[in-house]
N, C-alpha and C. Protein backbone atom coordinates (compact mmCIF):
# COMPACT_ATOMS: atom_id res chain seq x y z
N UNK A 1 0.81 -1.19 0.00
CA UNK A 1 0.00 0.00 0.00
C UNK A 1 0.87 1.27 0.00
N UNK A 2 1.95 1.05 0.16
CA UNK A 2 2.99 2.17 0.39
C UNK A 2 2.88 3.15 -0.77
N UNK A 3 2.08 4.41 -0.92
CA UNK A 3 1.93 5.51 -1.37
C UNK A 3 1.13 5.48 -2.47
N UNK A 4 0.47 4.58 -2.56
CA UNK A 4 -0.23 4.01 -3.40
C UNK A 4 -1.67 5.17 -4.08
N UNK A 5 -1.31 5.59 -5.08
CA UNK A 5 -2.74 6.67 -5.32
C UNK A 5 -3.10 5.85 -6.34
N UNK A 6 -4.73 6.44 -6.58
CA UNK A 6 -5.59 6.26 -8.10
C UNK A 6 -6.42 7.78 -8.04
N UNK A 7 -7.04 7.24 -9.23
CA UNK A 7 -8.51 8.50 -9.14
C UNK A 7 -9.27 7.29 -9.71
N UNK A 8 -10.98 7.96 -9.65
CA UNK A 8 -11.96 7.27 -10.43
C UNK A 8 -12.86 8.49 -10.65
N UNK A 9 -13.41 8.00 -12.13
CA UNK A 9 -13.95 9.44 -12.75
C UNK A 9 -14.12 8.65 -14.16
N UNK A 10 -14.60 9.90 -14.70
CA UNK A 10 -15.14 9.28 -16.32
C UNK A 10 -13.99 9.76 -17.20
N UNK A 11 -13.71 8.99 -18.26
CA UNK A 11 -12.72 8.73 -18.94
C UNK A 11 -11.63 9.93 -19.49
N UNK A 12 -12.18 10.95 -19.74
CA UNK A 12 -11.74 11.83 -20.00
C UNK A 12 -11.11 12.39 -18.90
N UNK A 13 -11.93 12.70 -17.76
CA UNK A 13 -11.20 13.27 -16.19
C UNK A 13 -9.73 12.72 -15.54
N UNK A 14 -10.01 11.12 -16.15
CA UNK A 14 -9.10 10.59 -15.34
C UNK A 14 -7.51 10.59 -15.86
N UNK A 15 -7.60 10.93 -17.50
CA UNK A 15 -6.60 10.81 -18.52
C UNK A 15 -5.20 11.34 -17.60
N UNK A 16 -5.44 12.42 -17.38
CA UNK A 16 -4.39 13.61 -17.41
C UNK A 16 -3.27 12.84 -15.95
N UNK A 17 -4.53 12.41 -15.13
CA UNK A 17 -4.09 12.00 -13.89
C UNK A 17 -3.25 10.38 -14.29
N UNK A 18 -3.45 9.50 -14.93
CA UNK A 18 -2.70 8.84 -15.77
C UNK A 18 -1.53 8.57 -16.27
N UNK A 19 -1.15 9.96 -16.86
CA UNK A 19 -0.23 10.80 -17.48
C UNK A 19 1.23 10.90 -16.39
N UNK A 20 0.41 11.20 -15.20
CA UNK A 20 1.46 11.64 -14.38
C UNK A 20 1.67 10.01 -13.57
N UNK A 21 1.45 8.94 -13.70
CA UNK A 21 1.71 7.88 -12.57
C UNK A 21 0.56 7.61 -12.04
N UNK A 22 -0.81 8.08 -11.89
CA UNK A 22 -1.64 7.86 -10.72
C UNK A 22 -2.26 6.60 -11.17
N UNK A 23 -2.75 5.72 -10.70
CA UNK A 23 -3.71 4.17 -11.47
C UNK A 23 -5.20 5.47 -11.73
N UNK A 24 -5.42 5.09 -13.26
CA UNK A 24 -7.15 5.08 -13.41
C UNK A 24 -7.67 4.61 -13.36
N UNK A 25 -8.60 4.83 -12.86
CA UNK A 25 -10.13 3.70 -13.08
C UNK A 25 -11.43 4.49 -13.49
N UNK A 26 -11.54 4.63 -14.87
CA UNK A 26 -12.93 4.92 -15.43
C UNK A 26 -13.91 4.36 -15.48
N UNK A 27 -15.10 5.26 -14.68
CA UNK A 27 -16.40 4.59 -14.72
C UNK A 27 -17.37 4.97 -15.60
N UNK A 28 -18.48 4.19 -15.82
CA UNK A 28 -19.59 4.63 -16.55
C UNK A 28 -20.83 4.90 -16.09
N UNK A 29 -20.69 4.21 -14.57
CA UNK A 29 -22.14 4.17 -13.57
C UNK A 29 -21.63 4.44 -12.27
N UNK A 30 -22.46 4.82 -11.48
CA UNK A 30 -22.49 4.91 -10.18
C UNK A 30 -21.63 3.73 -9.62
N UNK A 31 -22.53 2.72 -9.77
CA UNK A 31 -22.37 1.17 -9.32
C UNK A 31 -20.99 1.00 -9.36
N UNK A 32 -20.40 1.15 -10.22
CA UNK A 32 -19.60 0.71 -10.90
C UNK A 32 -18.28 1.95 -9.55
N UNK A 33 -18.45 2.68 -9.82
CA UNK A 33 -17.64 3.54 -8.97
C UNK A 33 -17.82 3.22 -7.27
N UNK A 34 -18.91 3.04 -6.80
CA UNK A 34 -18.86 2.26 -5.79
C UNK A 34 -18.29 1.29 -5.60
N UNK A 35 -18.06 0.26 -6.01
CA UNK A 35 -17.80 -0.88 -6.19
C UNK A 35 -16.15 -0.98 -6.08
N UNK A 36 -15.74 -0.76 -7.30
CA UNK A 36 -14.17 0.14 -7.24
C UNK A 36 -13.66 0.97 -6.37
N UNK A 37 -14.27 1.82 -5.86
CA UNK A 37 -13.84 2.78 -4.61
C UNK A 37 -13.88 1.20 -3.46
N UNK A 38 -14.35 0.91 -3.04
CA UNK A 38 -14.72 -0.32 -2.17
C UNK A 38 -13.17 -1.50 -2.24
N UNK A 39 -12.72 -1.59 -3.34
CA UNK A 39 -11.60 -2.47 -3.63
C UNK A 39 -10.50 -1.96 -3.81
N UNK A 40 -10.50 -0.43 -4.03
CA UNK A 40 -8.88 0.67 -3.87
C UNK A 40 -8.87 0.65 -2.42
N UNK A 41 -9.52 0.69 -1.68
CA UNK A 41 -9.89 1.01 -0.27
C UNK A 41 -9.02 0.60 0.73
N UNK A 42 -8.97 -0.70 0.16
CA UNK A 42 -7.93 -2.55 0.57
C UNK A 42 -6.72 -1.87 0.18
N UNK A 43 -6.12 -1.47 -0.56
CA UNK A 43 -5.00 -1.06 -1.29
C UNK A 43 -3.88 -0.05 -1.83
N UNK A 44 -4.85 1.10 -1.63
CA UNK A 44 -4.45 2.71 -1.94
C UNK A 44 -4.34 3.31 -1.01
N UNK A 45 -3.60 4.38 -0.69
CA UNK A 45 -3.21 5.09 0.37
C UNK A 45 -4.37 6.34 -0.32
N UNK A 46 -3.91 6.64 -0.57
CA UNK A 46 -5.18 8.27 -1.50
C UNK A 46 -5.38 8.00 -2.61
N UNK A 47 -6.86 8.66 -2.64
CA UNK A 47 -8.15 8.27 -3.85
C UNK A 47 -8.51 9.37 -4.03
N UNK A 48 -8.59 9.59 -5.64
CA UNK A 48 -8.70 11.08 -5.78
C UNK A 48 -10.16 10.37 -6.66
N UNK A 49 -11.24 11.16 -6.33
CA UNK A 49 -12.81 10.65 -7.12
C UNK A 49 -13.22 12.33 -7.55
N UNK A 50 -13.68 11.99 -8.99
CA UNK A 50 -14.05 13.28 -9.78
C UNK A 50 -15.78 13.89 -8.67
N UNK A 51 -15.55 15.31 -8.45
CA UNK A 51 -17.06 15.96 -8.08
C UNK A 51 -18.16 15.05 -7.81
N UNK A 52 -18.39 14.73 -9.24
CA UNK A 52 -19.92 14.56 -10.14
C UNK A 52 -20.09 12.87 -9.63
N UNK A 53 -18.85 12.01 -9.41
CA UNK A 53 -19.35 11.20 -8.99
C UNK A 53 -18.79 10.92 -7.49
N UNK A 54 -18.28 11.10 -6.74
CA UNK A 54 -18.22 11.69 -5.51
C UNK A 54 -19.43 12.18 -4.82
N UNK A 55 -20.10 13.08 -5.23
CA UNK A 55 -21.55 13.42 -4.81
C UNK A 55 -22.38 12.36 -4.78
N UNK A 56 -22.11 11.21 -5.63
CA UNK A 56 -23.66 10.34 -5.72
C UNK A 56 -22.97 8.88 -4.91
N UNK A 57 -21.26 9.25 -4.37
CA UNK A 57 -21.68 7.63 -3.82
C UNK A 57 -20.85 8.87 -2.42
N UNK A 58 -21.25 9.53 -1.73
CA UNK A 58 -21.07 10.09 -0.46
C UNK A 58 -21.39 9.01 0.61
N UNK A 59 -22.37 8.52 0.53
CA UNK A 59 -22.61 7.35 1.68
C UNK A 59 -21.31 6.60 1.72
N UNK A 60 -20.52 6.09 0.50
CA UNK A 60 -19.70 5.10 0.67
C UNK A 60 -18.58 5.52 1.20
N UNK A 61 -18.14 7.06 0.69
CA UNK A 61 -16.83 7.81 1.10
C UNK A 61 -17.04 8.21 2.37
N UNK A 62 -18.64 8.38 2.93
CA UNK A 62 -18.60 8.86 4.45
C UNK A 62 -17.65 7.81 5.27
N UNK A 63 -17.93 6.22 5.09
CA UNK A 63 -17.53 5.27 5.45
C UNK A 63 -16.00 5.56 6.01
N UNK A 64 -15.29 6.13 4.68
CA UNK A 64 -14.03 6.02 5.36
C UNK A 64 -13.10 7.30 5.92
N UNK A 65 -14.07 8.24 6.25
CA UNK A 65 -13.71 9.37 6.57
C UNK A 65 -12.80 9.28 8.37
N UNK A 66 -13.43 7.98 9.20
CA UNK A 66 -12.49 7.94 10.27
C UNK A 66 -11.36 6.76 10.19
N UNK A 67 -11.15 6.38 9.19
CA UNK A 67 -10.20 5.56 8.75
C UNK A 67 -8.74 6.65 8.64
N UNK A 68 -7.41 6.26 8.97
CA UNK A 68 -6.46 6.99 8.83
C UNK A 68 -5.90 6.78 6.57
N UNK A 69 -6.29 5.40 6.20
CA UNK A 69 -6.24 5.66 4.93
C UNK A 69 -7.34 4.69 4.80
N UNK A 70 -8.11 4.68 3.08
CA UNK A 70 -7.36 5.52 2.17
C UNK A 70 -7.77 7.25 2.64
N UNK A 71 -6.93 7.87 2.27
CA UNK A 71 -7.59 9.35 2.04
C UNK A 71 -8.03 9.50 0.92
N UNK A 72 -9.38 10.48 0.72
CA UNK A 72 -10.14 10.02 -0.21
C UNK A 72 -10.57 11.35 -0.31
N UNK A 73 -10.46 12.18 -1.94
CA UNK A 73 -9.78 13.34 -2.16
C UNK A 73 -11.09 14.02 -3.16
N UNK A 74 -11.75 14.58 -3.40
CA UNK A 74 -12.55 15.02 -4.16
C UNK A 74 -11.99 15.87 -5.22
N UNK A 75 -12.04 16.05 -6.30
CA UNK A 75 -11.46 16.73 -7.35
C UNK A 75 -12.54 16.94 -8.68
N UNK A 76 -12.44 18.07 -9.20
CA UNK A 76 -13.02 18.98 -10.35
C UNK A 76 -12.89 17.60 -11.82
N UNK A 77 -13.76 17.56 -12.35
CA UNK A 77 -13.75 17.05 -13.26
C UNK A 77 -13.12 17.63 -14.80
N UNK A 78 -13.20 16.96 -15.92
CA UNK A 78 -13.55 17.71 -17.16
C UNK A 78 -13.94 18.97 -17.20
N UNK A 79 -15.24 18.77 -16.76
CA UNK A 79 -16.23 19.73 -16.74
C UNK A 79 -16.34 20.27 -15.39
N UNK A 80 -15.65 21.12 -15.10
CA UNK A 80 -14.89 21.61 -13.74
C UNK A 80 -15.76 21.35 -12.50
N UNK A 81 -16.07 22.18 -11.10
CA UNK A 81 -16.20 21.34 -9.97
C UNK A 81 -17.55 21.69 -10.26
N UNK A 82 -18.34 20.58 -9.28
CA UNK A 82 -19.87 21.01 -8.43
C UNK A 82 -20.12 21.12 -7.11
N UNK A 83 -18.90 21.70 -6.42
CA UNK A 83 -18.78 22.58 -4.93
C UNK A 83 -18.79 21.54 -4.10
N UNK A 84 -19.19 20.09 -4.56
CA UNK A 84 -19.05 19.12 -3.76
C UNK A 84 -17.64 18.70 -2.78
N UNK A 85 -16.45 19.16 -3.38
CA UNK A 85 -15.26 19.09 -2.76
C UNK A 85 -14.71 20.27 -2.31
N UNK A 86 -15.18 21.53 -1.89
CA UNK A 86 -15.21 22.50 -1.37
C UNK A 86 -16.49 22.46 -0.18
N UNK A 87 -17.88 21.59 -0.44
CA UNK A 87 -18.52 21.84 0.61
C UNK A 87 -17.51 20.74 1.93
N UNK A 88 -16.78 19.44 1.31
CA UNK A 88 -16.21 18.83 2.40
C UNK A 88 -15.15 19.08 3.19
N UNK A 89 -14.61 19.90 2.35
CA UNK A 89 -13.69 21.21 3.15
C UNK A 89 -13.73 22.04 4.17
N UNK A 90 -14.78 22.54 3.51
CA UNK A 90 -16.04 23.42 4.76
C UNK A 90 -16.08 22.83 6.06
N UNK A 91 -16.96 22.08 5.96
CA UNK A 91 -17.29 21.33 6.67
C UNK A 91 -15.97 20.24 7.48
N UNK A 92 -15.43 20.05 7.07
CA UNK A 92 -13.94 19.37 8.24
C UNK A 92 -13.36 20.43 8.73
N UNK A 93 -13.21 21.81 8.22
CA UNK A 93 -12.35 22.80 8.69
C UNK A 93 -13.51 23.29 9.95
N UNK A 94 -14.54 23.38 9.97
CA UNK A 94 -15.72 23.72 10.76
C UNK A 94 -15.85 22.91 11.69
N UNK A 95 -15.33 21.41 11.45
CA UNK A 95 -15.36 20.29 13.19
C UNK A 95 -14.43 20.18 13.32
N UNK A 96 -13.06 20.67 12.95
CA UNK A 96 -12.11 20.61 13.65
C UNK A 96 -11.69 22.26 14.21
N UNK A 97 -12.08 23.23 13.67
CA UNK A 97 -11.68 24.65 14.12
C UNK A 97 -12.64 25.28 14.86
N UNK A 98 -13.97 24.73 14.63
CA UNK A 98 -15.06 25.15 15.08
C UNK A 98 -15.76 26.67 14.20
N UNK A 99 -14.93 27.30 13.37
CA UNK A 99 -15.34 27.95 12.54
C UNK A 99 -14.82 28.12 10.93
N UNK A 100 -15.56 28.89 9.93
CA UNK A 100 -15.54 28.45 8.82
C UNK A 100 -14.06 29.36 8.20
N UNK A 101 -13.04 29.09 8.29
CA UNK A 101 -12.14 29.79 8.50
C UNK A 101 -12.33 30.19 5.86
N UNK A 102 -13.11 29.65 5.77
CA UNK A 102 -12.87 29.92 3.91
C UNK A 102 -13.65 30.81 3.89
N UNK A 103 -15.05 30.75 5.00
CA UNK A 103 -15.29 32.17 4.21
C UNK A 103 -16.18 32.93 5.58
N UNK A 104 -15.12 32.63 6.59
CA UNK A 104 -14.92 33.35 7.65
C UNK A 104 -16.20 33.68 8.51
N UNK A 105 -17.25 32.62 9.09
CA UNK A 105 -18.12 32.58 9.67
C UNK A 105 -17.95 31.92 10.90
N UNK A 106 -18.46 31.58 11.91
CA UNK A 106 -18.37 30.91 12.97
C UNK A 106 -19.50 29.73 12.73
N UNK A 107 -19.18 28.38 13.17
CA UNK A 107 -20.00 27.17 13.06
C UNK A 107 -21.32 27.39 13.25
N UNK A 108 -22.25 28.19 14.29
CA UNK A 108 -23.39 28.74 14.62
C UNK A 108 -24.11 29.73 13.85
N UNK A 109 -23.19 29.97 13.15
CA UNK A 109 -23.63 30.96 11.35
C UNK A 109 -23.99 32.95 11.88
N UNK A 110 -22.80 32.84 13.02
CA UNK A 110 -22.81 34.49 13.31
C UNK A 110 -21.38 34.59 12.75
């Protein structure tokens, strides 16, 4: 497992990341990205998963959010982000600081 990255994303997203060393794994379905995220899990140290499908398997990535790996990385697609990996940002910087230090609110929304 020693430093072990991938991404998963649709074919085009994942190219570039490819390019540089990372394992791809292009999906075509949900299922299919679940499934795969589920078996890098065993194996990868960090998982980089495109926005668009990141958003639709959240249940599965909640899973390993108190796990020390894999770390499991949200990233902009092709077709750039859908705030989905900026809202999880938010939100960890907000339970661990107690306030929203990105766009400078306090957790209680004063």
């Amino acid at each position: 497992m020693k430093g072990k990255m991938a991404i998963i994303g649709d074919g085009d997203s994942v190219l570039a990341f490819s390019a540089v060393g990372i394992d791809a794994f292009s999906v075509t379905n949900i299922e299919d990205a679940d499934e795969i995220l589920k078996k890098l899990a065993k194996e990868y140290r960090i998982i980089f998963i495109t926005d668009v499908i990141a958003k639709q398997i959240d249940e599965t990535i909640k899973k390993y959010l108190t796990s020390p790996y894999p770390i499991i990385l949200s990233v902009p697609s092709k077709d750039g982000s859908n705030g989905y990996g900026m809202d999880g940002l938010k939100k960890a910087m907000e339970k661990a600081l107690g306030v929203d230090i990105l766009f400078n609110k306090e957790e209680d929304g004063n």
